[in-house]
PDB file of N, CA and C in Angstrom:
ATOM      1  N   UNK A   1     -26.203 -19.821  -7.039  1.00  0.00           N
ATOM      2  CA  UNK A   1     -25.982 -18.463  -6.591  1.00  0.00           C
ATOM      3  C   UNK A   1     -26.835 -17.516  -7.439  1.00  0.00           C
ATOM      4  N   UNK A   2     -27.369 -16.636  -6.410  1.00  0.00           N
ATOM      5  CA  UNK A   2     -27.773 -15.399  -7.557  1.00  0.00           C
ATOM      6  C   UNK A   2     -27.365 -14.207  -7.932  1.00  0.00           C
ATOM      7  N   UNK A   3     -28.262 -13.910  -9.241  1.00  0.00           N
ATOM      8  CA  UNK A   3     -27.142 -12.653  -9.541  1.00  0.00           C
ATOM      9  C   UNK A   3     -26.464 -11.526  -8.365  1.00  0.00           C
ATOM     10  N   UNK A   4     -27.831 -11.343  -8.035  1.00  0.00           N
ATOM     11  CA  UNK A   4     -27.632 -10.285  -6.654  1.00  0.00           C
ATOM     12  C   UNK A   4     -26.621 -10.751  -5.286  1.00  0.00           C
ATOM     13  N   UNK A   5     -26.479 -12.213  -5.550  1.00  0.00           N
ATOM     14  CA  UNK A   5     -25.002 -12.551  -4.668  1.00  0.00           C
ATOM     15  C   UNK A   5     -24.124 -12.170  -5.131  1.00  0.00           C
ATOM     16  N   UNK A   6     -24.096 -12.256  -6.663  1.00  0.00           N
ATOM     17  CA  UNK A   6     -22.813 -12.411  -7.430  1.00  0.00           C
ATOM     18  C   UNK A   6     -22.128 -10.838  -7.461  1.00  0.00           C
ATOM     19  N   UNK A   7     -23.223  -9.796  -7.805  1.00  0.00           N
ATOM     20  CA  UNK A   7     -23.267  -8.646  -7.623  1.00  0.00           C
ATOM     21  C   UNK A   7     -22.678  -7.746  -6.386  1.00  0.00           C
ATOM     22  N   UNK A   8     -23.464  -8.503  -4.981  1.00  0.00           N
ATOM     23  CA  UNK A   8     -22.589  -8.408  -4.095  1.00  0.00           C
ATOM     24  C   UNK A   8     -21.006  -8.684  -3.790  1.00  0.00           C
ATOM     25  N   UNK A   9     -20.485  -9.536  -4.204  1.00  0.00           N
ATOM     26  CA  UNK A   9     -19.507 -10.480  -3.789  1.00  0.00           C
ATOM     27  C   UNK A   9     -17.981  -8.935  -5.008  1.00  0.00           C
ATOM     28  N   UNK A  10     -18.782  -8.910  -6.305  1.00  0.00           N
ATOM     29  CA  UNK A  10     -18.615  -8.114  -7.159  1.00  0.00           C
ATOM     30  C   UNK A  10     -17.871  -6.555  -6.157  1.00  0.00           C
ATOM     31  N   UNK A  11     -18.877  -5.912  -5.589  1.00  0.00           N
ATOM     32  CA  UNK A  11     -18.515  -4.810  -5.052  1.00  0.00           C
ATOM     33  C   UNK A  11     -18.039  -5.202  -3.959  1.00  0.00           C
ATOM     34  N   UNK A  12     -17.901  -6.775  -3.118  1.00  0.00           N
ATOM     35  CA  UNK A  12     -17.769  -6.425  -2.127  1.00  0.00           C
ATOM     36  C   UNK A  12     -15.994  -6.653  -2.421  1.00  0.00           C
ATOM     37  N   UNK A  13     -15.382  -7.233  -3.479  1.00  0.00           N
ATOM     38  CA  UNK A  13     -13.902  -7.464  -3.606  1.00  0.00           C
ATOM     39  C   UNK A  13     -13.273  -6.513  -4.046  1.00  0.00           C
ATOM     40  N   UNK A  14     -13.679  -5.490  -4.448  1.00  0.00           N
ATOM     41  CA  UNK A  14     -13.599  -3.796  -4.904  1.00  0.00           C
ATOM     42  C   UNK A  14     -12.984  -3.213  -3.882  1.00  0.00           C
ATOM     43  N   UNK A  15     -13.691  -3.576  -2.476  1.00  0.00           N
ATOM     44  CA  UNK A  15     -13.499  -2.911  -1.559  1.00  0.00           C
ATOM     45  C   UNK A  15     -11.484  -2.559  -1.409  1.00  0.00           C
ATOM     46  N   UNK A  16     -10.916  -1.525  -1.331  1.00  0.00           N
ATOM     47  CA  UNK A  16      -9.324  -1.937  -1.388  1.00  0.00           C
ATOM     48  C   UNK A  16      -9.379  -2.091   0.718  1.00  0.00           C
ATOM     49  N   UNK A  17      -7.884  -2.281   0.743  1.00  0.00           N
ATOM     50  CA  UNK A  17      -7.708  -2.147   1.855  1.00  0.00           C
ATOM     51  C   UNK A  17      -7.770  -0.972   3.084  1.00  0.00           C
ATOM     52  N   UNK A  18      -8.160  -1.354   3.902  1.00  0.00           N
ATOM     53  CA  UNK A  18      -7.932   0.242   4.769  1.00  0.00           C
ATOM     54  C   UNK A  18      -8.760   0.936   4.460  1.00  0.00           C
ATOM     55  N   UNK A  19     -10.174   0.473   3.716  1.00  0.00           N
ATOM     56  CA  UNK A  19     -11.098   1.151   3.753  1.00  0.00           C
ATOM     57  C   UNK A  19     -12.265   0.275   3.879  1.00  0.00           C
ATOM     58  N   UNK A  20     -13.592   1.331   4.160  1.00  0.00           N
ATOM     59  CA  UNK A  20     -14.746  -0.007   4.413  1.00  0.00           C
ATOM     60  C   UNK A  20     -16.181   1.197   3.619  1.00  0.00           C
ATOM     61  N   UNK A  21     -17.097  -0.170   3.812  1.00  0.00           N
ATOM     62  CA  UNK A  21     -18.113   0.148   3.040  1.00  0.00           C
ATOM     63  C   UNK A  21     -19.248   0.216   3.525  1.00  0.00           C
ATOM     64  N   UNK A  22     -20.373   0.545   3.496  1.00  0.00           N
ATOM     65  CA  UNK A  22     -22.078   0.522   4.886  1.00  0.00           C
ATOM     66  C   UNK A  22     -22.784  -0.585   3.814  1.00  0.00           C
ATOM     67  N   UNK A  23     -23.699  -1.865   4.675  1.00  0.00           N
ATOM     68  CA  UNK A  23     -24.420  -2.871   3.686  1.00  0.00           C
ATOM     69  C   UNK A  23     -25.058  -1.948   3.297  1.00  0.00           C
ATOM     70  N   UNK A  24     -25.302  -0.657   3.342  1.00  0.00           N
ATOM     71  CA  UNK A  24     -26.756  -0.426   2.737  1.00  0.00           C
ATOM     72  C   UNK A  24     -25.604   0.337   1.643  1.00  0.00           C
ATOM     73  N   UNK A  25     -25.064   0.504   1.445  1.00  0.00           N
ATOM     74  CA  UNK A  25     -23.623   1.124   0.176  1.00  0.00           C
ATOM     75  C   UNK A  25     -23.818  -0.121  -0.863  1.00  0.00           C
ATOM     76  N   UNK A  26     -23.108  -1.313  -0.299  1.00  0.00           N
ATOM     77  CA  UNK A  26     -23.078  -2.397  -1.047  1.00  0.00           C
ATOM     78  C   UNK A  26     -24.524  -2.452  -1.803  1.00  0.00           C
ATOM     79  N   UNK A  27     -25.280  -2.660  -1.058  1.00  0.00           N
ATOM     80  CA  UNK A  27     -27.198  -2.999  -1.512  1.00  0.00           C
ATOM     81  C   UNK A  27     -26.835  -2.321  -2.807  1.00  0.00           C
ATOM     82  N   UNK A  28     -26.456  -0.712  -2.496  1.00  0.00           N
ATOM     83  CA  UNK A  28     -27.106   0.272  -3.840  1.00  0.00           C
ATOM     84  C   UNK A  28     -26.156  -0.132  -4.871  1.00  0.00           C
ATOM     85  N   UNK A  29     -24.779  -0.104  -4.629  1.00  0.00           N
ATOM     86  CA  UNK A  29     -23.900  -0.673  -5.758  1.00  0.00           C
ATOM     87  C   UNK A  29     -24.412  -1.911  -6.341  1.00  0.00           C
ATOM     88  N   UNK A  30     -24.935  -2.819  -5.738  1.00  0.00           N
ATOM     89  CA  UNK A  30     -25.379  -4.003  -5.833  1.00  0.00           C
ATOM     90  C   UNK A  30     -26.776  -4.213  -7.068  1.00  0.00           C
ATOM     91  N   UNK A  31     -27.272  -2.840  -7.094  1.00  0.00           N
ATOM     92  CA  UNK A  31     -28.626  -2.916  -7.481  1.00  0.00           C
ATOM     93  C   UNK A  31     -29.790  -3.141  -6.860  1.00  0.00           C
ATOM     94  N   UNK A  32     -30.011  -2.805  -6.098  1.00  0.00           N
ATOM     95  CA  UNK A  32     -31.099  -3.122  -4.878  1.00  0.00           C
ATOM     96  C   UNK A  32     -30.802  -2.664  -3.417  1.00  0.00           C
ATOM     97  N   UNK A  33     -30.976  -1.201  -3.823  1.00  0.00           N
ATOM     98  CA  UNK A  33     -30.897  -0.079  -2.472  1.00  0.00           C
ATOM     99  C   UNK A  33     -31.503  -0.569  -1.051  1.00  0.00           C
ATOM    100  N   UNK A  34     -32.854  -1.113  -1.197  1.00  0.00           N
ATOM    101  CA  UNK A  34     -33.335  -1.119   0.123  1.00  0.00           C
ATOM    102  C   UNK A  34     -33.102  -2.615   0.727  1.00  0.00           C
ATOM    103  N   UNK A  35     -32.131  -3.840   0.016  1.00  0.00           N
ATOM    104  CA  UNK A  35     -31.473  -4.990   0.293  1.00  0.00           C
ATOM    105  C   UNK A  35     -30.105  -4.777   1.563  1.00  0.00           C
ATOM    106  N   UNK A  36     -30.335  -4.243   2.067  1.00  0.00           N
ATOM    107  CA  UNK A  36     -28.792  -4.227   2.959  1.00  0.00           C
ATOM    108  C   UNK A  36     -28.880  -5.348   3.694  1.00  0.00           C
ATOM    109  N   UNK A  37     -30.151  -5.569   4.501  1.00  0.00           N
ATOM    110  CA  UNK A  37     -30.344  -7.178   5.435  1.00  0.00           C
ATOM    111  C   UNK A  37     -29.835  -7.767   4.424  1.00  0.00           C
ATOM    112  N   UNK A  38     -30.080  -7.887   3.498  1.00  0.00           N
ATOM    113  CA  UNK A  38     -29.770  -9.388   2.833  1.00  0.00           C
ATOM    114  C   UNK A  38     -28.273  -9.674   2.124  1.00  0.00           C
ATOM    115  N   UNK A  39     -27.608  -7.836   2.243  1.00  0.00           N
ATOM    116  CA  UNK A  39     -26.051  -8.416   1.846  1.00  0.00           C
ATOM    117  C   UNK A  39     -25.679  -8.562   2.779  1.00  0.00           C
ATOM    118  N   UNK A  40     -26.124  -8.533   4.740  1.00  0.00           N
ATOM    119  CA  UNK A  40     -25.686  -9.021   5.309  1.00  0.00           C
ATOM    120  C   UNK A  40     -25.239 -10.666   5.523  1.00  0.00           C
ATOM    121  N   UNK A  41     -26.853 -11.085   5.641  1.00  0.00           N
ATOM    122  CA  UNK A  41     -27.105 -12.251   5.332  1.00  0.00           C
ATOM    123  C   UNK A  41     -26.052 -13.105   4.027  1.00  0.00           C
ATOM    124  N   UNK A  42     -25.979 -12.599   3.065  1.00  0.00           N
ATOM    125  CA  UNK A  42     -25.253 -13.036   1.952  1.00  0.00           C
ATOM    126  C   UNK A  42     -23.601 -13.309   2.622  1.00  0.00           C
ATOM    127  N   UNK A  43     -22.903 -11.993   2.828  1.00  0.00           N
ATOM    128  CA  UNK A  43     -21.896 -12.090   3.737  1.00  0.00           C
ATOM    129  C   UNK A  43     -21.756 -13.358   4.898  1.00  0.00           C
ATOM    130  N   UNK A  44     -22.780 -13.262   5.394  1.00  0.00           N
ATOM    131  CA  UNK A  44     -22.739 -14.175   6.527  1.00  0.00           C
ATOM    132  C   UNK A  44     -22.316 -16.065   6.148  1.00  0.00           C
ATOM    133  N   UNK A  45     -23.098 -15.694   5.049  1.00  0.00           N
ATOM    134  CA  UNK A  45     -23.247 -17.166   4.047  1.00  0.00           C
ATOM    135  C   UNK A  45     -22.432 -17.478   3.408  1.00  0.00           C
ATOM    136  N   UNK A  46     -21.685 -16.458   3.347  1.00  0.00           N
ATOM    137  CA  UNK A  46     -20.377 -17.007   1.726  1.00  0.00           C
ATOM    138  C   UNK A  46     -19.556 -17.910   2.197  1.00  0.00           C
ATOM    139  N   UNK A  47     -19.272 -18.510   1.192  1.00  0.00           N
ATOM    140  CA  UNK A  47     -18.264 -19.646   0.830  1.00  0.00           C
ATOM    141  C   UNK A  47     -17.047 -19.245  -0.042  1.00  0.00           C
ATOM    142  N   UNK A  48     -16.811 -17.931  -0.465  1.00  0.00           N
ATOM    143  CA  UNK A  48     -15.792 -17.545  -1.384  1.00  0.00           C
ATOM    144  C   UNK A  48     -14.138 -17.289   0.013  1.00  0.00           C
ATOM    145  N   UNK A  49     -13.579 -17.749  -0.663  1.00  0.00           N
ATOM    146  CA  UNK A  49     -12.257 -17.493   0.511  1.00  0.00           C
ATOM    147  C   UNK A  49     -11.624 -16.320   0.106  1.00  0.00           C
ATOM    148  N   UNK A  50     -11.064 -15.169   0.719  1.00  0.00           N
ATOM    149  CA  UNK A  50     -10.393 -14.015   0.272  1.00  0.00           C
ATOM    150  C   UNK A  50     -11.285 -13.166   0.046  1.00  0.00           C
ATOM    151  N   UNK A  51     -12.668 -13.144   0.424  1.00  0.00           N
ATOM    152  CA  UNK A  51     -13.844 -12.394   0.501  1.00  0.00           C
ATOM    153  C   UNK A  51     -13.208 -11.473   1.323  1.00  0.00           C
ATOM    154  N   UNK A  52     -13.290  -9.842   1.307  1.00  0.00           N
ATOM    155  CA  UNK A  52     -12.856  -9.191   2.390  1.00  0.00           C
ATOM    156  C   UNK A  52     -14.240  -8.687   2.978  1.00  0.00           C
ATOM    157  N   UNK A  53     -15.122  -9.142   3.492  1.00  0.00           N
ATOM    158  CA  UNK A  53     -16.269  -9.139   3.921  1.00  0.00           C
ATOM    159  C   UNK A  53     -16.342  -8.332   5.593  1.00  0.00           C
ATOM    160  N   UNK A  54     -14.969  -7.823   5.727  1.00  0.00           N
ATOM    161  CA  UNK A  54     -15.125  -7.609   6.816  1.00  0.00           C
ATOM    162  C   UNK A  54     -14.640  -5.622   7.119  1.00  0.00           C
ATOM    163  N   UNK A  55     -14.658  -5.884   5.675  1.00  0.00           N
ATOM    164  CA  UNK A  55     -14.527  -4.292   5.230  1.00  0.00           C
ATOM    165  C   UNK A  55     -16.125  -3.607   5.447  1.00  0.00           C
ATOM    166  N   UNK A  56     -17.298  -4.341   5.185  1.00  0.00           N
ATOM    167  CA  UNK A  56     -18.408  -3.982   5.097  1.00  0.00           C
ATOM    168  C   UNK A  56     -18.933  -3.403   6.720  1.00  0.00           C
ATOM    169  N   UNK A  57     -19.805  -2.608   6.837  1.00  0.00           N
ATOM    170  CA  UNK A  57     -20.174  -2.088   8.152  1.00  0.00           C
ATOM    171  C   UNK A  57     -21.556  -1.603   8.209  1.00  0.00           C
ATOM    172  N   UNK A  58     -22.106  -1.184   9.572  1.00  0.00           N
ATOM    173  CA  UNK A  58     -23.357  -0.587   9.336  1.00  0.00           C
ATOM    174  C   UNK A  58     -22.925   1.176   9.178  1.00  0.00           C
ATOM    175  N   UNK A  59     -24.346   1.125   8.354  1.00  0.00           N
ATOM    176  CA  UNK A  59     -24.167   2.840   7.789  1.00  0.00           C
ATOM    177  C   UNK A  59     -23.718   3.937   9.269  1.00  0.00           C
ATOM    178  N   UNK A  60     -24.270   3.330  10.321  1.00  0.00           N
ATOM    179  CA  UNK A  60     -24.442   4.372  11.763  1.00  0.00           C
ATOM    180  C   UNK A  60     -23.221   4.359  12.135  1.00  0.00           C
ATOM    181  N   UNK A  61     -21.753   3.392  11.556  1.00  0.00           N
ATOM    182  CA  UNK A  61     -20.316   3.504  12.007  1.00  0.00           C
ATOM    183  C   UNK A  61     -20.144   2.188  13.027  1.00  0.00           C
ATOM    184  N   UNK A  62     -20.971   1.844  13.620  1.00  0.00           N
ATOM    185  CA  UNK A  62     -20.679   0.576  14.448  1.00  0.00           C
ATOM    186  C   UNK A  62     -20.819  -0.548  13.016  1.00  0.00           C
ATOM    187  N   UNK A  63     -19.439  -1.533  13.845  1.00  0.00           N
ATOM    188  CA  UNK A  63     -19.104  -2.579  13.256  1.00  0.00           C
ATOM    189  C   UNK A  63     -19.770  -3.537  12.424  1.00  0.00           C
ATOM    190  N   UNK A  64     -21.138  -4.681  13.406  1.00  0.00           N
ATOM    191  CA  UNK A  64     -21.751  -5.233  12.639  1.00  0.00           C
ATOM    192  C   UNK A  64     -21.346  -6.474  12.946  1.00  0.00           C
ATOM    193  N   UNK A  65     -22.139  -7.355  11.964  1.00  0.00           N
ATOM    194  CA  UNK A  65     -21.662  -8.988  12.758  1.00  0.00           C
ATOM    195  C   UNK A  65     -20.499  -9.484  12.066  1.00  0.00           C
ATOM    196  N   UNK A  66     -20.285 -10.063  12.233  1.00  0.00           N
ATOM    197  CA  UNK A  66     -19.249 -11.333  11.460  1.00  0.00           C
ATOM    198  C   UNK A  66     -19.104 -12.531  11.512  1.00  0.00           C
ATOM    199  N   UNK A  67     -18.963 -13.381  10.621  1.00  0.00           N
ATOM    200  CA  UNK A  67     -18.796 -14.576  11.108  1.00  0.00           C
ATOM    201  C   UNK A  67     -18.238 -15.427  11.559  1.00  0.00           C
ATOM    202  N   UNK A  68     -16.715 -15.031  11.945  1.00  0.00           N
ATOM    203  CA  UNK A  68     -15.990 -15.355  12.885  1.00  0.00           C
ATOM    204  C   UNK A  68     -15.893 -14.814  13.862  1.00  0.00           C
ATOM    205  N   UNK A  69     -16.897 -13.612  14.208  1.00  0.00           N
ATOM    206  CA  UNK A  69     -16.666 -12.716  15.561  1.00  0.00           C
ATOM    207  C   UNK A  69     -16.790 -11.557  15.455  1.00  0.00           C
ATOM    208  N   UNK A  70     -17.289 -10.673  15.771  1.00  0.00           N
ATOM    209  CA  UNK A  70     -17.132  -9.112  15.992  1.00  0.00           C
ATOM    210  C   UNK A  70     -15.753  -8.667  16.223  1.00  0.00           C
ATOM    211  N   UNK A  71     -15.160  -9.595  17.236  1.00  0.00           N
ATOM    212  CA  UNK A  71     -13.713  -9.539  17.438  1.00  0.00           C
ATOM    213  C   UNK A  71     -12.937  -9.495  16.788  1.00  0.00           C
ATOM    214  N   UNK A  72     -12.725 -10.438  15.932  1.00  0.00           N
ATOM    215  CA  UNK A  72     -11.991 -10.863  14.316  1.00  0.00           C
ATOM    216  C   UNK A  72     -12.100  -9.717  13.608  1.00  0.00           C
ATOM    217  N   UNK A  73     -13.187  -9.359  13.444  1.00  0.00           N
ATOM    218  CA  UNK A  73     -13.724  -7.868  12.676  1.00  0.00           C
ATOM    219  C   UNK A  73     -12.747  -6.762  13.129  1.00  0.00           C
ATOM    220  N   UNK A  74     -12.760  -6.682  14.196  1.00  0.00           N
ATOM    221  CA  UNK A  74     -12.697  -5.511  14.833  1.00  0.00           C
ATOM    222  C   UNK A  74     -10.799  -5.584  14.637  1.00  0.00           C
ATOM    223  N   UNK A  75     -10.368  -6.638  14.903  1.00  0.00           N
ATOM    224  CA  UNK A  75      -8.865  -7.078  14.718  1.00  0.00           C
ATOM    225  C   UNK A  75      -8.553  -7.214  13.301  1.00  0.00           C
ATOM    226  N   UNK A  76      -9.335  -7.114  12.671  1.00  0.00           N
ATOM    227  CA  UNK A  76      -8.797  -7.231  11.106  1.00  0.00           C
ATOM    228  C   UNK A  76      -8.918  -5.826  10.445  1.00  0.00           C
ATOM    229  N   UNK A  77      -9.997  -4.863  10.852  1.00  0.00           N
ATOM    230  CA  UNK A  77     -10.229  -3.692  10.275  1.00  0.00           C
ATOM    231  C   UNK A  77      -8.973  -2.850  11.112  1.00  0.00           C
ATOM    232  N   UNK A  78      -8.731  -2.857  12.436  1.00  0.00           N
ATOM    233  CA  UNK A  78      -7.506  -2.247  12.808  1.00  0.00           C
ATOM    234  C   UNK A  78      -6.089  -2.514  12.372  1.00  0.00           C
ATOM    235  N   UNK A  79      -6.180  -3.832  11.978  1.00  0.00           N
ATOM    236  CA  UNK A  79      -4.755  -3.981  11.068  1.00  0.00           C
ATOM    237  C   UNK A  79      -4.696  -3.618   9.457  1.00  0.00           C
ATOM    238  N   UNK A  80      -5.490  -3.332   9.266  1.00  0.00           N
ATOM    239  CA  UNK A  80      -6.031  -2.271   7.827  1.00  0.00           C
ATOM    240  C   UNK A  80      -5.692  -0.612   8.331  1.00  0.00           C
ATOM    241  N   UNK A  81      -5.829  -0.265   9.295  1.00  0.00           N
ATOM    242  CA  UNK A  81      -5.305   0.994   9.740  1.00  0.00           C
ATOM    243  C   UNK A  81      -6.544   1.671  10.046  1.00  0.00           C
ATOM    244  N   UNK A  82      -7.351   1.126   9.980  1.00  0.00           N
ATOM    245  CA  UNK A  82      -8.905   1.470  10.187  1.00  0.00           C
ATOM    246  C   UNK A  82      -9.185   1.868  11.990  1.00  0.00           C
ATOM    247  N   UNK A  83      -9.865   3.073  12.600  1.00  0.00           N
ATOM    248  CA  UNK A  83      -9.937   3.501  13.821  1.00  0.00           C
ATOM    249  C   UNK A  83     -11.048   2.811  14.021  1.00  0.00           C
ATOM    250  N   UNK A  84     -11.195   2.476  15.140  1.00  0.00           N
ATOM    251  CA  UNK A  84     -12.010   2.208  16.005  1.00  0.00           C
ATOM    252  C   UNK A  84     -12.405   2.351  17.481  1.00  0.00           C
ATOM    253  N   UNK A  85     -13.180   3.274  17.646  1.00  0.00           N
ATOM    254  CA  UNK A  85     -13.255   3.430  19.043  1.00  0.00           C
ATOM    255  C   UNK A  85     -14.737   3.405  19.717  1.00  0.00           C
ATOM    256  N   UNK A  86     -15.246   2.486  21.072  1.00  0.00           N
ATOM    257  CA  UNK A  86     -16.403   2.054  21.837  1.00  0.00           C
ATOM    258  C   UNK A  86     -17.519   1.569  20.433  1.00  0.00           C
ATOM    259  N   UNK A  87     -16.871   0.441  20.030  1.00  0.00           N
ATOM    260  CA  UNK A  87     -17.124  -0.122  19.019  1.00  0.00           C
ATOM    261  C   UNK A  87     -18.099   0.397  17.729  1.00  0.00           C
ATOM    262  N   UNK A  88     -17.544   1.865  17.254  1.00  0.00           N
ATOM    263  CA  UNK A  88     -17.450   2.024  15.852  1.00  0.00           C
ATOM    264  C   UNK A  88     -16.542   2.467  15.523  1.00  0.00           C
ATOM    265  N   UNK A  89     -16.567   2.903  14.180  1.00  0.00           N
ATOM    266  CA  UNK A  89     -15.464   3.404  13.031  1.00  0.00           C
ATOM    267  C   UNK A  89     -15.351   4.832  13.191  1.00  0.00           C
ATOM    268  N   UNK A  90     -14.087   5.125  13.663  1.00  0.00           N
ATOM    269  CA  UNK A  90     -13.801   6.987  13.480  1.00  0.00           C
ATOM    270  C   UNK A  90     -13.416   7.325  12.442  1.00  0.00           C
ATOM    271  N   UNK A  91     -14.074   8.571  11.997  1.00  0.00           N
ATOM    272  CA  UNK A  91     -13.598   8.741  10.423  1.00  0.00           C
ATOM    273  C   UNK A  91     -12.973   9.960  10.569  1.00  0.00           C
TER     274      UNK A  91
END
């Protein structure tokens, strides 16, 4: 693993509940602002269990991928209390 996973993984368990974060947020917390593809990618890849990886989003308010589904996403951030409506985040 590298640091910059580790880094990720770091801010991404920070995240509390009922709230979410933009990859390109994570990137900069992360140390490497213009990395957001790749904390996607990283996300996509993990192997850590209890990762809340699904707190993470794109900066524009729509959801983003996941790796069990957009669906899953979308069902896990609403049971966080998180809005969602014509698939992004209402703030």
């Amino acid at each position: 693993m590298t640091s910059f996973q580790e880094e990720v993984y770091k801010v991404v368990r920070k995240i509390p509940k009922g709230r979410i974060m933009s990859y390109k947020s994570v990137a900069k917390k992360a140390g490497r602002p213009l990395s957001w593809r790749a904390v996607g990618n990283i996300l996509n890849r993990h192997q850590e269990p209890g990762l809340p990886c699904h707190r993470v989003i794109r900066s524009n308010g729509k959801i983003g991928g996941y790796r069990r589904g957009v669906r899953k996403k979308t069902l896990l951030l609403k049971k966080e209390g998180i809005i969602i409506k014509n698939d992004r985040v209402c703030s």
